[in-house]
N, C-alpha and C. Protein backbone atom coordinates (compact mmCIF):
# COMPACT_ATOMS: atom_id res chain seq x y z
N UNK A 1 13.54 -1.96 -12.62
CA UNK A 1 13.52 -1.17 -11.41
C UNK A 1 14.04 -2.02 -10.25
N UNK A 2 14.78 -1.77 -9.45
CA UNK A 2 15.90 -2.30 -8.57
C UNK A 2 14.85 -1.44 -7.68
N UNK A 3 14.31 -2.17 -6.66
CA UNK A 3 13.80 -2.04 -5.33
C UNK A 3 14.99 -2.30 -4.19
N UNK A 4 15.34 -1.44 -3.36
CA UNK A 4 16.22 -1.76 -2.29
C UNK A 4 15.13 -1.68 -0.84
N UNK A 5 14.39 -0.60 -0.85
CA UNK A 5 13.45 -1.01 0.34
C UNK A 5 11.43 -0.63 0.00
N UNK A 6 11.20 -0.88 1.03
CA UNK A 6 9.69 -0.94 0.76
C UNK A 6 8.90 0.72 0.61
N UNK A 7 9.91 1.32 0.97
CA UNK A 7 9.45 3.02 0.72
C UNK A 7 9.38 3.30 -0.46
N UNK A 8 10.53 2.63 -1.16
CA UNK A 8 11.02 2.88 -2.94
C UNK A 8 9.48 2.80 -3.59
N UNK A 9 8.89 1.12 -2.98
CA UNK A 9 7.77 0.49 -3.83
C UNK A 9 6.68 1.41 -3.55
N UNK A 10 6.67 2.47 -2.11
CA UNK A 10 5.46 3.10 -1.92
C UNK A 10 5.30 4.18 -2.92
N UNK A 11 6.61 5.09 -2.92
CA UNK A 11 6.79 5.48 -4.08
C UNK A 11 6.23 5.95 -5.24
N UNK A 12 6.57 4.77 -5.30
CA UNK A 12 6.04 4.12 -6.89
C UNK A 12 4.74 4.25 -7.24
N UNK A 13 3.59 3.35 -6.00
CA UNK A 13 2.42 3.33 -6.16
C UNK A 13 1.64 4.59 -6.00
N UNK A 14 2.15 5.68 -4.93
CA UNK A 14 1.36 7.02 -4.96
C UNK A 14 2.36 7.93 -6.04
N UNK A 15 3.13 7.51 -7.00
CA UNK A 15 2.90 8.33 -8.53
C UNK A 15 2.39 7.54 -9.25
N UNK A 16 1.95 6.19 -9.54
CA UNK A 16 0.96 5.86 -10.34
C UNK A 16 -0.21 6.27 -9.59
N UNK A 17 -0.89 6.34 -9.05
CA UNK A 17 -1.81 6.65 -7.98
C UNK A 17 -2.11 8.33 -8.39
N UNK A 18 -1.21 9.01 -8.82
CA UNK A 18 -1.27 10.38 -8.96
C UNK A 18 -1.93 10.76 -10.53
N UNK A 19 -0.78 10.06 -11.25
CA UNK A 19 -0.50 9.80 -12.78
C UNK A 19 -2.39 9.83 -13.03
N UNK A 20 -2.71 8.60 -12.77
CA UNK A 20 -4.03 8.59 -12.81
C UNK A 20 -5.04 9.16 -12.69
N UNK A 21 -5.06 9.72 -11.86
CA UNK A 21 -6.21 10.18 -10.86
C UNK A 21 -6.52 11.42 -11.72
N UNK A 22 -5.86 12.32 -12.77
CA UNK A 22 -6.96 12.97 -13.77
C UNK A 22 -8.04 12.13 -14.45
N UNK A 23 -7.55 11.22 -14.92
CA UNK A 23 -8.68 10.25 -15.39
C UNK A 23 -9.48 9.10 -14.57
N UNK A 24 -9.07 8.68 -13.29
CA UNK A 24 -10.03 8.45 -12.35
C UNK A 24 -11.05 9.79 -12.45
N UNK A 25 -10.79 11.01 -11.66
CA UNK A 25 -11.40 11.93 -11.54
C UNK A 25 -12.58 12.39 -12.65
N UNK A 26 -12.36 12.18 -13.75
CA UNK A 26 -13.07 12.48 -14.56
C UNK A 26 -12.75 13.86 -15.12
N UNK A 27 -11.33 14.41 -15.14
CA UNK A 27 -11.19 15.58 -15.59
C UNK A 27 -10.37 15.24 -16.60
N UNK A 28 -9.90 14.40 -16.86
CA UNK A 28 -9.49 14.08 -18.38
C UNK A 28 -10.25 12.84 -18.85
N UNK A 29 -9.80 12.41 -19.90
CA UNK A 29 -9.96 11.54 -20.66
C UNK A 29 -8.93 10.24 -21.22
N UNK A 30 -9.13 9.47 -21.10
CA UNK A 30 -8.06 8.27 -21.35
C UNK A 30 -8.09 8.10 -23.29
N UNK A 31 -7.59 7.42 -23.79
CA UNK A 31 -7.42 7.50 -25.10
C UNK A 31 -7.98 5.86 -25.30
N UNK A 32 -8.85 6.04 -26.03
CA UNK A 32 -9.93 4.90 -26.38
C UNK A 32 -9.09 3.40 -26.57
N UNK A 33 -9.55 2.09 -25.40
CA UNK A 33 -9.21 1.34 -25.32
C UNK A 33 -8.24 1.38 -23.66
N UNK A 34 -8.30 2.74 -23.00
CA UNK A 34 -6.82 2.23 -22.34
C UNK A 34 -7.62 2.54 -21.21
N UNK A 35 -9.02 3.16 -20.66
CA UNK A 35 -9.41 3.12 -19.48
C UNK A 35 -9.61 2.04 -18.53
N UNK A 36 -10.21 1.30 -18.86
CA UNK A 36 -10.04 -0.18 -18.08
C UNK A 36 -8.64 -0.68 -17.60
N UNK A 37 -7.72 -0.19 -18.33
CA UNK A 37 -6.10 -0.23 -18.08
C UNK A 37 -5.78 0.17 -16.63
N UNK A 38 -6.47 2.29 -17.10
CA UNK A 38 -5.95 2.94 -15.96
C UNK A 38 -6.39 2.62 -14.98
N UNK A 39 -7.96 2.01 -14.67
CA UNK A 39 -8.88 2.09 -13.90
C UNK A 39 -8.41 0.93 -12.99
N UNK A 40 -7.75 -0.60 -13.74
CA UNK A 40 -7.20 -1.44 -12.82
C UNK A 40 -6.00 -0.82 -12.38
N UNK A 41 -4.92 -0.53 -12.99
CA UNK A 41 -3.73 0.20 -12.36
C UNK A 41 -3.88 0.53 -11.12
N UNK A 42 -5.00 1.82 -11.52
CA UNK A 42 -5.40 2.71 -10.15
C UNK A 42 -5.49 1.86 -8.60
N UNK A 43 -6.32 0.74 -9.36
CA UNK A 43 -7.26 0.01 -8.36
C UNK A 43 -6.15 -0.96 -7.40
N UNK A 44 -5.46 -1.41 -8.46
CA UNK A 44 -4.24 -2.37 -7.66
C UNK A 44 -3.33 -1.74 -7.24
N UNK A 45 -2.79 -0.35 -7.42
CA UNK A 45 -1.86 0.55 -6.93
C UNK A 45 -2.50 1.23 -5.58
N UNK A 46 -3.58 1.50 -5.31
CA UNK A 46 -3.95 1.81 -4.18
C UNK A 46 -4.43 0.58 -2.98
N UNK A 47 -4.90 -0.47 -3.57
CA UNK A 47 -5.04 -1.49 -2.79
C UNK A 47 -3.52 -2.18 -2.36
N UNK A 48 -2.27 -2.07 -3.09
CA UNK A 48 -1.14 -2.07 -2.41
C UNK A 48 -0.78 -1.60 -1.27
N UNK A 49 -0.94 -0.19 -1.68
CA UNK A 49 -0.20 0.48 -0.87
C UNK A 49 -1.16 0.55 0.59
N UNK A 50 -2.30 0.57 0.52
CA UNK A 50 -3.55 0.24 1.90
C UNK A 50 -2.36 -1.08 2.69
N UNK A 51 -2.26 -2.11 1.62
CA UNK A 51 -2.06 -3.08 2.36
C UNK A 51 -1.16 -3.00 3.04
N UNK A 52 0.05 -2.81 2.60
CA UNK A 52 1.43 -1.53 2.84
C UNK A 52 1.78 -1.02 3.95
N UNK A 53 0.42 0.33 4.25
CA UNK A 53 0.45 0.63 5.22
C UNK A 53 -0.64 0.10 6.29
N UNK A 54 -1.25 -0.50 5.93
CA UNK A 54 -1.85 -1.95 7.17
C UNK A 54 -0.90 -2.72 7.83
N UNK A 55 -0.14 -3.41 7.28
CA UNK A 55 1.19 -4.33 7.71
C UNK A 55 2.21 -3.55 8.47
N UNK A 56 2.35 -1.77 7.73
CA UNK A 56 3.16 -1.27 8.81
C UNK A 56 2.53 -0.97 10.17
N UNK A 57 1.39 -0.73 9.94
CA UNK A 57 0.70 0.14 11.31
C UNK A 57 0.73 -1.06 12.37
N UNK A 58 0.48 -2.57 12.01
CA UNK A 58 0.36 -3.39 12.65
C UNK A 58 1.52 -3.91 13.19
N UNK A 59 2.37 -3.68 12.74
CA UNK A 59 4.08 -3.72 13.18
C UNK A 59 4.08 -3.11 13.73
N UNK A 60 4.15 -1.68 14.22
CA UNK A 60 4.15 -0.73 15.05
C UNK A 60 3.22 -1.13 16.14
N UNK A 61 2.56 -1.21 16.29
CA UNK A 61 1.35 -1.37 17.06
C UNK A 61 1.60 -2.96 17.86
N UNK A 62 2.14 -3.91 17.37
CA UNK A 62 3.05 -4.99 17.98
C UNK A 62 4.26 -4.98 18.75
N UNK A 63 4.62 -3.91 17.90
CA UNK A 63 6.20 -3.67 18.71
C UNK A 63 5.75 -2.78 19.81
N UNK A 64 5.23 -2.06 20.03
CA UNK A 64 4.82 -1.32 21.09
C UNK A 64 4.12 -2.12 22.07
N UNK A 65 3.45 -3.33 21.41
CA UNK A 65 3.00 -3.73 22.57
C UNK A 65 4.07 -4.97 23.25
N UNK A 66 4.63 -5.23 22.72
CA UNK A 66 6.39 -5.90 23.20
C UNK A 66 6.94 -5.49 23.56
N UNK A 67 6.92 -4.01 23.69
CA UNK A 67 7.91 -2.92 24.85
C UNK A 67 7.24 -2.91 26.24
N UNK A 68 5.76 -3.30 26.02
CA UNK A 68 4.79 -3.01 27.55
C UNK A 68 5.25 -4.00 28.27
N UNK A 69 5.48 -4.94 27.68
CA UNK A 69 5.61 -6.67 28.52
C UNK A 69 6.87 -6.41 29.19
């Protein structure tokens, strides 16, 4: 997978993020051996993308305050 910008990677993480989330949810079932799989996936695919959009909001929120000055 050829990443050209950081939207591509967000992407990415809210359809694994999606993919999952029947079996986060508890409305399906994972196939014996692979929940702990999905369950980190889930876990590191959403803690990405938090971080993701933490770093952007804080960019924004910098640059705005570099326009006040």
């Amino acid at each position: 997978m050829k990443v050209t910008n950081i939207q591509e990677v967000k992407d990415w993480l809210e359809e694994e993020i999606a993919e999952n989330k029947p079996v986060i949810d508890g409305d399906t079932t994972a196939e014996v051996g692979t929940a702990d799989i999905i369950f980190g996936r889930n876990e590191l695919a959403q803690s990405l993308l938090d971080l993701i959009n933490h770093s952007e909001t804080e960019k924004r929120k910098q640059s705005y305050l570099n326009r006040k000055e």
